[in-house]
Protein backbone atom coordinates (compact mmCIF):
# COMPACT_ATOMS: atom_id res chain seq x y z
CA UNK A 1 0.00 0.00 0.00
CA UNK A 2 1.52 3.76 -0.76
CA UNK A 3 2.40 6.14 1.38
CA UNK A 4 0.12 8.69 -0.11
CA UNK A 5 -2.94 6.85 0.29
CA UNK A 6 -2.33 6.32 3.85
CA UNK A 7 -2.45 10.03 4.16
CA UNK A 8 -5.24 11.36 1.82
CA UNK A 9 -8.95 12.21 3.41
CA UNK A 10 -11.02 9.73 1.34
CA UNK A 11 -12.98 7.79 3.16
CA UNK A 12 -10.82 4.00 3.59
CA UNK A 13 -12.55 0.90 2.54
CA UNK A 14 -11.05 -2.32 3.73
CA UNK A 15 -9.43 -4.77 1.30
CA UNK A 16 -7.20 -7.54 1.08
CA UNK A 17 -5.10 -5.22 -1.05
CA UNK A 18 -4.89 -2.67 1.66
CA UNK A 19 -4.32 -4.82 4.55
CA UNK A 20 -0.64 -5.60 3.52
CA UNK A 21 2.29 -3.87 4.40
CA UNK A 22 3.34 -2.99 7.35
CA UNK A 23 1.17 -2.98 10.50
CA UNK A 24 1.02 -1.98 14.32
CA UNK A 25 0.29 1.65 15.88
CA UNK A 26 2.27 3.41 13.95
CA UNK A 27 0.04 2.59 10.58
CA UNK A 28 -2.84 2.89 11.94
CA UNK A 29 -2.44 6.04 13.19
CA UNK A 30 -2.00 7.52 9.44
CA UNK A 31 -5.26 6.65 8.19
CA UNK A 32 -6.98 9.54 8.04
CA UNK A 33 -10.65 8.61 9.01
CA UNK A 34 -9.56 6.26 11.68
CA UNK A 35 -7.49 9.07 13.20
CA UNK A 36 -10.00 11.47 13.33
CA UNK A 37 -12.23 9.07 15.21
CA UNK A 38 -9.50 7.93 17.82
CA UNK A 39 -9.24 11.52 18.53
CA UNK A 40 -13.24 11.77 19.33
CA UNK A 41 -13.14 8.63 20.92
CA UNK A 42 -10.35 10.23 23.38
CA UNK A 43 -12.43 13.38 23.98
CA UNK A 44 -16.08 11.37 24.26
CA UNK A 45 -14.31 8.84 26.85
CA UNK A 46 -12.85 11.21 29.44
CA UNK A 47 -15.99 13.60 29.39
CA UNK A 48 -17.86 10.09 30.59
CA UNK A 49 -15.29 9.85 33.19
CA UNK A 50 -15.55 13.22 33.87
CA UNK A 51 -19.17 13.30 34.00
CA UNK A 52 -19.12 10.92 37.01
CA UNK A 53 -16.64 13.00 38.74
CA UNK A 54 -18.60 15.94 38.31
CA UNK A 55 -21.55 14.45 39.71
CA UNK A 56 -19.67 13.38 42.80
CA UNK A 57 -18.52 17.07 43.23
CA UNK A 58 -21.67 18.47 42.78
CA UNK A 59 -23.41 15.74 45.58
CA UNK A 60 -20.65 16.67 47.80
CA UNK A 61 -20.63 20.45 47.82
CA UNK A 62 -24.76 21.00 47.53
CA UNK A 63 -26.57 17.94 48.38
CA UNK A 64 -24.68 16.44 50.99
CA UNK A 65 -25.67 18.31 54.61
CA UNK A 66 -23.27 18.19 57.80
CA UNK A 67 -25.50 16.43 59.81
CA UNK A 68 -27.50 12.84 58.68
CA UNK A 69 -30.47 13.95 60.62
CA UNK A 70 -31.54 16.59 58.37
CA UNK A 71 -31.83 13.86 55.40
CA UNK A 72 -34.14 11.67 57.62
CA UNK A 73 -35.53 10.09 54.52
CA UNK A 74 -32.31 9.32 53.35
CA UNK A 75 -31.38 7.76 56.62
CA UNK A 76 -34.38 4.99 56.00
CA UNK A 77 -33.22 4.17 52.31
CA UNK A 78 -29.63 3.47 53.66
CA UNK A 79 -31.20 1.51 56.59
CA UNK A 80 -33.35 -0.66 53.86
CA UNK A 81 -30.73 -1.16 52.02
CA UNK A 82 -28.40 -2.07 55.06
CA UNK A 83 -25.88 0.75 54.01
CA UNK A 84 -24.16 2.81 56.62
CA UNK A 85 -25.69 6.49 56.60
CA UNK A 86 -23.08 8.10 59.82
CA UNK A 87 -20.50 10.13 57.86
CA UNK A 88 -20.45 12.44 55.41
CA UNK A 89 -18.92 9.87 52.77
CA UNK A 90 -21.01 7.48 53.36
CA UNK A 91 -24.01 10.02 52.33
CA UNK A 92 -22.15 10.92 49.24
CA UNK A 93 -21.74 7.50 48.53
CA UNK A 94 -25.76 6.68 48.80
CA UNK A 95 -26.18 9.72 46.43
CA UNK A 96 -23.62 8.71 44.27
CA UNK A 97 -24.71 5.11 43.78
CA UNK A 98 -28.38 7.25 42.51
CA UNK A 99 -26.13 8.43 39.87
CA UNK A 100 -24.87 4.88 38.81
CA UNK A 101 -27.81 3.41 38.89
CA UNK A 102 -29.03 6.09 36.52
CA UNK A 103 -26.19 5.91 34.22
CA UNK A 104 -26.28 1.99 34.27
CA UNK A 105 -30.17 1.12 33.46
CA UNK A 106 -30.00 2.30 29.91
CA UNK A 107 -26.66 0.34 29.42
CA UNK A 108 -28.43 -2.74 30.89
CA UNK A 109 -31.61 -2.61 28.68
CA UNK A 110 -31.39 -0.22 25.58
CA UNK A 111 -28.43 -1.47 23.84
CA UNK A 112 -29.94 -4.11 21.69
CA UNK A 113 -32.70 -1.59 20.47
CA UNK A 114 -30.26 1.11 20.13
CA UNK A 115 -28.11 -0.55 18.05
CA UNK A 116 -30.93 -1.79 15.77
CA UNK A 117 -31.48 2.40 14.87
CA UNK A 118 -27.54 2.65 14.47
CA UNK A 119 -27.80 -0.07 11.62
CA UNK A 120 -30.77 2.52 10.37
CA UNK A 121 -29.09 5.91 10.47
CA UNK A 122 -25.37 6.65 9.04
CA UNK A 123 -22.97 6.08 11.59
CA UNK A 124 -21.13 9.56 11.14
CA UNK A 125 -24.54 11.08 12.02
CA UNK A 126 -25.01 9.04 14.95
CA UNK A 127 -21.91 9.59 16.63
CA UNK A 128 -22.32 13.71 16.18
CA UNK A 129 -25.60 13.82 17.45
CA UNK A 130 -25.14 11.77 20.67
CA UNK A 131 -22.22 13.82 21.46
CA UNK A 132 -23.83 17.16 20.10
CA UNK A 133 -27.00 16.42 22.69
CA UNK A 134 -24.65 15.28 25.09
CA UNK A 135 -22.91 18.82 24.91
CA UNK A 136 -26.56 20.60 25.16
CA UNK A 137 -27.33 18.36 27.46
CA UNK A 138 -24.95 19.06 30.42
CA UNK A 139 -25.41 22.68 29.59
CA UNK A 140 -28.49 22.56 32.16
CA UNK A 141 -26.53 21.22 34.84
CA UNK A 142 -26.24 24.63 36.62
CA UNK A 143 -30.30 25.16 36.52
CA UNK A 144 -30.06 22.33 38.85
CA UNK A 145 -28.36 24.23 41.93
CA UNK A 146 -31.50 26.72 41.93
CA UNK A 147 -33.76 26.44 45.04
CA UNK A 148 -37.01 24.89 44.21
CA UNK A 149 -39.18 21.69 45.95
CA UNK A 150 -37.85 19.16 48.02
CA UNK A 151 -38.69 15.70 47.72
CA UNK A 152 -37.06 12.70 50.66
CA UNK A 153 -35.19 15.53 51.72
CA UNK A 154 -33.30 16.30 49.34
CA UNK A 155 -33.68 19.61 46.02
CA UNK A 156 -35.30 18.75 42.84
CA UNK A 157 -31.84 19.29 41.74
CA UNK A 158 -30.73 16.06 42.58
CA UNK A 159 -33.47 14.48 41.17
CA UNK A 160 -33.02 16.37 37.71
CA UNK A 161 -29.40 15.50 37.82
CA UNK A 162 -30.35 11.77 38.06
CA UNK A 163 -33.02 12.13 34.96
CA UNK A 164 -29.94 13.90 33.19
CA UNK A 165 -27.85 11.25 33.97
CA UNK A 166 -30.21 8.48 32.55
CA UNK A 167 -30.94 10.65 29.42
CA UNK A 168 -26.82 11.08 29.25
CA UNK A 169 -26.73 7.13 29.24
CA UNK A 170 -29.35 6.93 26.77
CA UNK A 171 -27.32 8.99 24.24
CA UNK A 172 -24.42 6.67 24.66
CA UNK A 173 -25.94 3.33 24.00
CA UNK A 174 -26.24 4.87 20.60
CA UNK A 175 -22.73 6.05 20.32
CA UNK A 176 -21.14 3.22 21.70
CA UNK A 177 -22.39 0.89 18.84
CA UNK A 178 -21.97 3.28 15.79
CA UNK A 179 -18.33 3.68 17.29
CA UNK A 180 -17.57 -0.01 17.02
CA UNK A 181 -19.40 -0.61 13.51
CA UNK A 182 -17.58 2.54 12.01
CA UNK A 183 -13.73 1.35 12.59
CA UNK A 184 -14.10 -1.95 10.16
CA UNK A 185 -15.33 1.05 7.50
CA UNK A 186 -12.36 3.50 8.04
CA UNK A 187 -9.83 0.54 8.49
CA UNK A 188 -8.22 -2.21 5.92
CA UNK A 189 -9.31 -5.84 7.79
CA UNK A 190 -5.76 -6.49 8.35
CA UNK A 191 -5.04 -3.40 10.30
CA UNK A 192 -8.45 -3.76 12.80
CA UNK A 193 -6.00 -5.84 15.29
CA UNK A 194 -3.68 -2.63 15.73
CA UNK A 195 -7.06 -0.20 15.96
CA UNK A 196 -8.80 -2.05 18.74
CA UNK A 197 -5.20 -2.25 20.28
CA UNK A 198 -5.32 1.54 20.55
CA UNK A 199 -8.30 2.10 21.41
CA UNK A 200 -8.44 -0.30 24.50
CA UNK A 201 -5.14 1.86 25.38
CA UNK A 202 -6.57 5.07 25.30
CA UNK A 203 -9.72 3.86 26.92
CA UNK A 204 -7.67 2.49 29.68
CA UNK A 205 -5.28 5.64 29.25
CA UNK A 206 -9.11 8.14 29.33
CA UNK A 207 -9.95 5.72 32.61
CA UNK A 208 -7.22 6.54 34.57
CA UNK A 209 -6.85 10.22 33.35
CA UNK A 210 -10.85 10.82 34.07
CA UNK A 211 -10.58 9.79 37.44
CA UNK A 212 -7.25 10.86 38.55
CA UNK A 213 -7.46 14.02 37.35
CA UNK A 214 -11.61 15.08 36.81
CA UNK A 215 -11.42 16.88 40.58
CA UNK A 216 -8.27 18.69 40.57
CA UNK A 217 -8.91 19.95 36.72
CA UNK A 218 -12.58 20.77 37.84
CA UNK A 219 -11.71 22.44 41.24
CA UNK A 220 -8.81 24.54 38.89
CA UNK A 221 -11.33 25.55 36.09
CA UNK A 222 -13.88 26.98 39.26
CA UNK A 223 -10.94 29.01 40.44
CA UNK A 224 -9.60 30.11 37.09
CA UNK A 225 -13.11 31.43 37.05
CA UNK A 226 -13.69 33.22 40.19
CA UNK A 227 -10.17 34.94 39.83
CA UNK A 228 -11.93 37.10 37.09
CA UNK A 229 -15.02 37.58 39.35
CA UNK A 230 -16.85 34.39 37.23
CA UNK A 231 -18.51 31.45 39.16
CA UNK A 232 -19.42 27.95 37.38
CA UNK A 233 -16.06 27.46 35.23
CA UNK A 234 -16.51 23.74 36.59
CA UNK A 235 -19.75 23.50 34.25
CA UNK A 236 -17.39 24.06 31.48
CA UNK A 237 -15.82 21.08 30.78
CA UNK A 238 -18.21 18.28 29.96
CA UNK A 239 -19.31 20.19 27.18
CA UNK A 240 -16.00 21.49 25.41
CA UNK A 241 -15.25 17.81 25.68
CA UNK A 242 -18.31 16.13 23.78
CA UNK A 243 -18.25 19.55 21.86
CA UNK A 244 -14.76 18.43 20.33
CA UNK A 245 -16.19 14.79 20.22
CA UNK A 246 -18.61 15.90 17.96
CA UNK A 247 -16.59 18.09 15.77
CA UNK A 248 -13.65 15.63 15.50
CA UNK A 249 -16.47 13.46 14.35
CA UNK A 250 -18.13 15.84 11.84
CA UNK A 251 -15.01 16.01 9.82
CA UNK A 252 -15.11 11.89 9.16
CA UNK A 253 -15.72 11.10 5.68
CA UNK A 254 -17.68 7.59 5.19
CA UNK A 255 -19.04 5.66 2.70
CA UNK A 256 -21.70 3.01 3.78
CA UNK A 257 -24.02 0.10 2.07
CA UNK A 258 -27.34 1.99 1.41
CA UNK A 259 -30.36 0.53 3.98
CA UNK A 260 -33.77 -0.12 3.17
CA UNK A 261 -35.30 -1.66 6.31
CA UNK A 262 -37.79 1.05 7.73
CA UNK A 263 -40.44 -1.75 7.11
CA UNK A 264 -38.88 -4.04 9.49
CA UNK A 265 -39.86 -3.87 13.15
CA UNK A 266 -37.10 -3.39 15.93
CA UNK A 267 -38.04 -6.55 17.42
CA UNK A 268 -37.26 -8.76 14.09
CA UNK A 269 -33.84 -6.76 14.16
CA UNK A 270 -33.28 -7.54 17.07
CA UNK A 271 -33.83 -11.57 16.22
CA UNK A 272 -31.72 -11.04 13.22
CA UNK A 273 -28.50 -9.79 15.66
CA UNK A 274 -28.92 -12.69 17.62
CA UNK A 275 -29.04 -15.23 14.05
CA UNK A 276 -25.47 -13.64 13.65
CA UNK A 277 -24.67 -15.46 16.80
CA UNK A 278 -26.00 -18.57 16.15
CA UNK A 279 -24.70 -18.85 12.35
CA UNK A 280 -21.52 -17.89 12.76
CA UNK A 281 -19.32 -19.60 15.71
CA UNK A 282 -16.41 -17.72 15.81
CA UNK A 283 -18.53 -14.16 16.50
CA UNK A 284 -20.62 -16.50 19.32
CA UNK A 285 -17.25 -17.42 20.73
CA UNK A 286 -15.30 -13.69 20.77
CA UNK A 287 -18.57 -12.31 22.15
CA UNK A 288 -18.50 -15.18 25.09
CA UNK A 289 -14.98 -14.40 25.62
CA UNK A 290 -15.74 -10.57 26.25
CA UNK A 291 -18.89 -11.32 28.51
CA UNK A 292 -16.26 -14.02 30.80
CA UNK A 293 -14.06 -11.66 30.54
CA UNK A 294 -15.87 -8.65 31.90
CA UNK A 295 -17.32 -10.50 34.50
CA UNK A 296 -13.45 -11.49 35.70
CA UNK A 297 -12.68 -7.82 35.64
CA UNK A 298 -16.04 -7.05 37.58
CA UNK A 299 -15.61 -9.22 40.26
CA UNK A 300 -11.96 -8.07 40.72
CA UNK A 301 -13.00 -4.62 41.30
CA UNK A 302 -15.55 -6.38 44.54
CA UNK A 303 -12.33 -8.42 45.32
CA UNK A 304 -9.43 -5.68 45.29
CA UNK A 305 -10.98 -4.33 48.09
CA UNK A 306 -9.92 -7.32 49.98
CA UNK A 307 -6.36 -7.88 48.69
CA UNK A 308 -6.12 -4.58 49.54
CA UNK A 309 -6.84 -4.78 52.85
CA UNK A 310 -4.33 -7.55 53.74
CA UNK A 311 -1.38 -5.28 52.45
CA UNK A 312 0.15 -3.68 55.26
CA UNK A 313 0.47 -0.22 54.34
CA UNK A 314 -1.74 -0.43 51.85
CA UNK A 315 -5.59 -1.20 53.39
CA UNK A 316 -8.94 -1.31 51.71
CA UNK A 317 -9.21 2.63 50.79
CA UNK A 318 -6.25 2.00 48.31
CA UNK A 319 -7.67 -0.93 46.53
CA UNK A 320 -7.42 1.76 43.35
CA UNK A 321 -3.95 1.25 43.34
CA UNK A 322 -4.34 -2.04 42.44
CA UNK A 323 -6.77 -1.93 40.29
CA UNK A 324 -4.77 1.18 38.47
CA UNK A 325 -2.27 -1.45 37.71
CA UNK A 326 -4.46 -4.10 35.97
CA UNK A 327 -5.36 -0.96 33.61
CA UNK A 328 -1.64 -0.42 33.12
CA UNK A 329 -1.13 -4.20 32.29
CA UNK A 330 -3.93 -3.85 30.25
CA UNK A 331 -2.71 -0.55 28.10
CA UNK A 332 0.67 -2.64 27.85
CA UNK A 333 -1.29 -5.36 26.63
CA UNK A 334 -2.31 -3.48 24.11
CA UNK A 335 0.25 -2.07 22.41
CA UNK A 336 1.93 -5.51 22.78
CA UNK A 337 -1.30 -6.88 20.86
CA UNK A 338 -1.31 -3.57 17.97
CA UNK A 339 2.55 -4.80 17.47
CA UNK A 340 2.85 -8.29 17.39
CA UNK A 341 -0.67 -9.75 17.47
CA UNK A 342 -1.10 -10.72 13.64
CA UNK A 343 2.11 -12.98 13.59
CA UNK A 344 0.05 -15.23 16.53
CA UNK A 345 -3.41 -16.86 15.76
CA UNK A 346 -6.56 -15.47 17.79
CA UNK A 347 -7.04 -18.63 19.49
CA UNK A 348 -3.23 -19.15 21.04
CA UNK A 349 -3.97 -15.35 21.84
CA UNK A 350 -7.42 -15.73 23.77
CA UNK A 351 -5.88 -18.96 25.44
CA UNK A 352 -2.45 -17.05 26.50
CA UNK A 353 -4.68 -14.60 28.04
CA UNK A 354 -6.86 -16.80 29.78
CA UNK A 355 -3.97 -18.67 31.06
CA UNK A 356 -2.56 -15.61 32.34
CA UNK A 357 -5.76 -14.21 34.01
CA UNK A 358 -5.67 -18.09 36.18
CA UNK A 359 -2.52 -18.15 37.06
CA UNK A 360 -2.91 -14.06 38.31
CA UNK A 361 -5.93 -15.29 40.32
CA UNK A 362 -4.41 -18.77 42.38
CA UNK A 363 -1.18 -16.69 42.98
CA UNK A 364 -3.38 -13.53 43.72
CA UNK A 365 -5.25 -15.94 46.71
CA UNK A 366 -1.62 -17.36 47.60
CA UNK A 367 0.88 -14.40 47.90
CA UNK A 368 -2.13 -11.97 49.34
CA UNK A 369 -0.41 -9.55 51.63
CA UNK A 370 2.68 -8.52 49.70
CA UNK A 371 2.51 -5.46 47.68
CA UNK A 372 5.40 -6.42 45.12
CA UNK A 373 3.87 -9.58 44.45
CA UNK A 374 0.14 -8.16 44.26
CA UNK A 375 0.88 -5.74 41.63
CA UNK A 376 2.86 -7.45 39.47
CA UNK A 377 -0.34 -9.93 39.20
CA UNK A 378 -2.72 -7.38 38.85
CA UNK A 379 -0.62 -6.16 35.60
CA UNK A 380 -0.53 -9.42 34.61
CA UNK A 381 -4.13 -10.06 34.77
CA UNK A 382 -4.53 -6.89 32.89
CA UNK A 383 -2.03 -8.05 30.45
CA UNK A 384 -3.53 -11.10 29.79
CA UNK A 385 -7.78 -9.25 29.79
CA UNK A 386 -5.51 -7.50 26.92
CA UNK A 387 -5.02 -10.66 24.98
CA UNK A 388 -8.74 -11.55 25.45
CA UNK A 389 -10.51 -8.16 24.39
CA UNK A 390 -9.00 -7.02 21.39
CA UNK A 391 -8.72 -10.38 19.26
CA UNK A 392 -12.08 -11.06 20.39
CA UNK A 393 -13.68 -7.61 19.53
CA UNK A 394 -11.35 -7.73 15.98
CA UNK A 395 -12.78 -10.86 15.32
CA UNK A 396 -16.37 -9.37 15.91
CA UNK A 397 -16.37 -6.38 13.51
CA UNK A 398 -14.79 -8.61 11.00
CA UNK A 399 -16.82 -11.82 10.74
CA UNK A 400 -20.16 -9.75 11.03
CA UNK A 401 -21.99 -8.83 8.28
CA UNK A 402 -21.75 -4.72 7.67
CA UNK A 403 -25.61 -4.19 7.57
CA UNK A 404 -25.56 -6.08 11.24
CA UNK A 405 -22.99 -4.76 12.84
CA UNK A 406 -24.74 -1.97 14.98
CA UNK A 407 -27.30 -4.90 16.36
CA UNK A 408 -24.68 -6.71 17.39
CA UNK A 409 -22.67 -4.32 18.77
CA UNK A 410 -25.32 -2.74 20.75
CA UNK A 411 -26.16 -6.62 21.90
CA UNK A 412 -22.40 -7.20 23.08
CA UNK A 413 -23.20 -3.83 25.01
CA UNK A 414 -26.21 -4.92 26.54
CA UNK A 415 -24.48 -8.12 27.88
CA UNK A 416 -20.93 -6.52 29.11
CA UNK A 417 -22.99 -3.98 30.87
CA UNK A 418 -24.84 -7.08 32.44
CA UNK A 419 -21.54 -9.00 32.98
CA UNK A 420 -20.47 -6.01 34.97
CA UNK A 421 -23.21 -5.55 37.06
CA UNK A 422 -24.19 -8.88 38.68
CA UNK A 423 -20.57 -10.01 39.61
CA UNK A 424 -20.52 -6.30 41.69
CA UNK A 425 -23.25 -8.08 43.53
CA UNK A 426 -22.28 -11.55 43.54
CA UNK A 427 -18.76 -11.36 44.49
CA UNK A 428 -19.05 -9.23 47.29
CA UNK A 429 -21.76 -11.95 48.82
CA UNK A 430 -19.15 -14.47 48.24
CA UNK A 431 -16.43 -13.12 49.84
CA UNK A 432 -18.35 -12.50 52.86
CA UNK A 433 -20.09 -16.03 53.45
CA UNK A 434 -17.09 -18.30 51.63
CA UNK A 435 -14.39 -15.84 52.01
CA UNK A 436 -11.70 -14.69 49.81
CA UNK A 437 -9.63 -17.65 48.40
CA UNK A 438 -12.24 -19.89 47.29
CA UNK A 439 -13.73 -17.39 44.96
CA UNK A 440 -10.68 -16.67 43.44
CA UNK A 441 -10.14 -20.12 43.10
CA UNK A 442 -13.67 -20.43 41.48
CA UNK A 443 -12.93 -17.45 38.81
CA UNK A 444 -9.79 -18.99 38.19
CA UNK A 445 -10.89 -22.26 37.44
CA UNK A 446 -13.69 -20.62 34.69
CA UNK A 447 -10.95 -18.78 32.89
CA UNK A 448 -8.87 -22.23 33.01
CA UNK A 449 -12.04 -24.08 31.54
CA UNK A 450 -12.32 -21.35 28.89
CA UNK A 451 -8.80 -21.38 27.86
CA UNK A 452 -8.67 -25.43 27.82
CA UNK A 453 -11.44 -25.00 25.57
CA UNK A 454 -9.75 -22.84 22.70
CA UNK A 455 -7.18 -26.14 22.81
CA UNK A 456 -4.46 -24.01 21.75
CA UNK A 457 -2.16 -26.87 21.38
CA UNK A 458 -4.14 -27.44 18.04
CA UNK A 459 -2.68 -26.28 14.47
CA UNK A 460 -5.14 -23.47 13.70
């Protein structure tokens, strides 16, 4: 493939002729459509991470009050729930997990039927309008602070912030589907490995970033502000974030199939996405891969807590340390994967991975209580959920059919998001009534089972 037409802005179709020549991060990077997506990807990623931040500063500083007894309704919900209500964190954490919940319903139950429209609509158009109304959307967020009724003792505010935050989610379950179908259109097939590569880095990269740095750059922007006599500068960033999402986005240039199923109804679209499955193996298999996978990484977020708490020095408040370095394995991983991945098939790759993720978890259980030791297998386990994700979610957008792809990516969301949420539950009752070795022991054995089953001691 030439130089030149790495670098020109028409719109990339992928072909066999295309795919040769050299490949890895730094090819990928030069196609011109791809890069302009990576870089809305990166802005769209940390405003979500930022969005969460924000709503954590905003609970803290006008919803949260210095006593529990003035949120006396709030006081019976933690009670039901058999949460503790006494400090102030733990009140900001009740309100907080309001804003999950919010964010996470959507991503639980709209995906399939969201990604049935992004099959409808073209994908460029998709992408800038969720992040467009995302920008609008976040616009209101200071209408919120006003006085106004109060309902279980708390302002309307809070309540409008969590109906923001579900109609934020809403937007995303279409994004995050036209995302995933549009990179097989702006990328040759035999450069997809290296594309997923980086963008599991710089969602990793966004991850970390978001959270590490959302308060100090939101507590900065509010005093850049008042230091020219300006309040709100906070309310800023979320949308000059999707803002540059969406133009980043405008400036793709796309060609797709033409559709013509407006007489179809969502529900037989929805049937189709899941024939894809059940004709074609090797997208059934990558997309049970992610959903084990994600369930792994769920339940280690429940159990890092724990390790965490047997490292002297260390305790349960800095389980993020740990699981920092799984997403640092996992960014490794990555670029590992971008540079080196096509010269291995996907199924030595999804079994090396799986291998690694055991062994992380039975040594994880043995060598508890020493830091060294702990971290190194938490980068290892991210290492190896490296190895996993990207062949598996290559392997998706190639093997499915282009008309399908937005049904089927919006059904892989719909079961990750589920795959994270019950293990949050699950593990945590584990750990309490069995303890903490015998689950890992039981999440190690499932990724054994999985690997064994890729037999990767077969010619593939």
């Amino acid at each position: 493939m030439s130089g030149s037409s790495l670098n020109n802005s028409e719109p990339t179709r992928p072909t066999e002729g295309n795919a040769e020549g050299p490949r890895g991060l730094q090819t990928v990077v030069r196609f011109d459509g791809f890069r302009r997506l990576w870089i809305g990807q990166i802005f769209s990623q940390l405003a979500d991470k930022f969005y969460i931040v924000l709503m954590v500063y905003l609970i803290a500083q006008y919803w949260v009050t210095s006593t529990p007894q003035e949120n006396g309704a709030l006081a019976e919900i933690a009670s039901a729930i058999r949460m503790d209500f006494e400090t102030r964190a733990q009140r900001i954490t009740l309100l907080a997990t309001g804003v999950y919940v919010a964010n996470t319903i959507p991503a639980m139950v709209l995906g399939s039927v969201a990604g049935v429209w992004v099959d409808r609509w073209p994908k460029r158009r998709v992408m800038v309008a969720s992040n467009g109304l995302r920008a609008l959307l976040v616009l209101f967020t200071p209408l919120f602070l006003l006085p106004g009724p109060h309902w279980l003792g708390l302002s309307w505010g809070y309540w409008a912030l969590l109906v923001m935050t579900f109609l934020e989610s809403v937007l995303t379950q279409f994004f995050a589907p036209a995302e995933q179908a549009a990179i097989p259109l702006l990328v040759p097939k035999g450069h997809l490995l290296a594309a997923n590569s980086l963008y599991q880095a710089t969602s990793m990269g966004a991850t970390i970033v978001g959270f590490a740095l959302g308060d100090p750059i939101l507590r900065g922007l509010n005093n850049l502000f008042q230091l020219v006599g300006l309040r709100g500068g906070e309310f800023l960033l979320l949308p000059f974030c999707y803002g540059m999402a969406a133009l980043c986005l405008s400036t793709i240039r796309m060609r797709e199939q033409p559709r013509s199923q407006a007489g179809e109804s969502v529900w037989r679209e929805i049937v189709a996405g899941l024939q894809v499955l059940r004709e074609r193996p090797s997208v059934r298999t990558a997309m049970v891969h992610l959903v084990l996978l994600y369930s792994l990484l769920a339940a280690l977020y429940v159990l890092a807590i724990s390790l965490a708490s047997a490292i002297q020095g260390l305790g349960p408040t800095g389980f993020g340390t740990l699981l920092a370095m799984s997403g640092l394995g996992m960014a490794i991983g990555a670029v590992v994967v971008a540079q080196m991945g096509h010269s291995f098939s996907r199924r030595r790759l999804a079994a090396t991975g799986l291998g690694a993720i055991t062994w992380s978890l039975v040594l994880l259980g043995q060598l508890r209580g020493n830091l060294g030791y702990t971290l190194a297998l938490c980068g290892l386990l991210g290492l190896g959920a490296a190895l996993v994700a990207i062949p598996a979610q290559t392997t998706i957008q190639e093997d499915t059919p282009e008309s399908q792809r937005g049904r089927v990516f919006g059904l892989q969301n719909n079961l990750i998001n589920i795959a994270l949420s019950l293990p949050l539950v699950l593990a945590g009752a584990l750990v309490s009534s069995v303890g903490l070795l015998p689950v890992l022991w039981v999440l190690a054995a499932l990724a054994l089972i999985a690997a064994v089953i890729e037999r990767p001691w077969q010619r593939c």
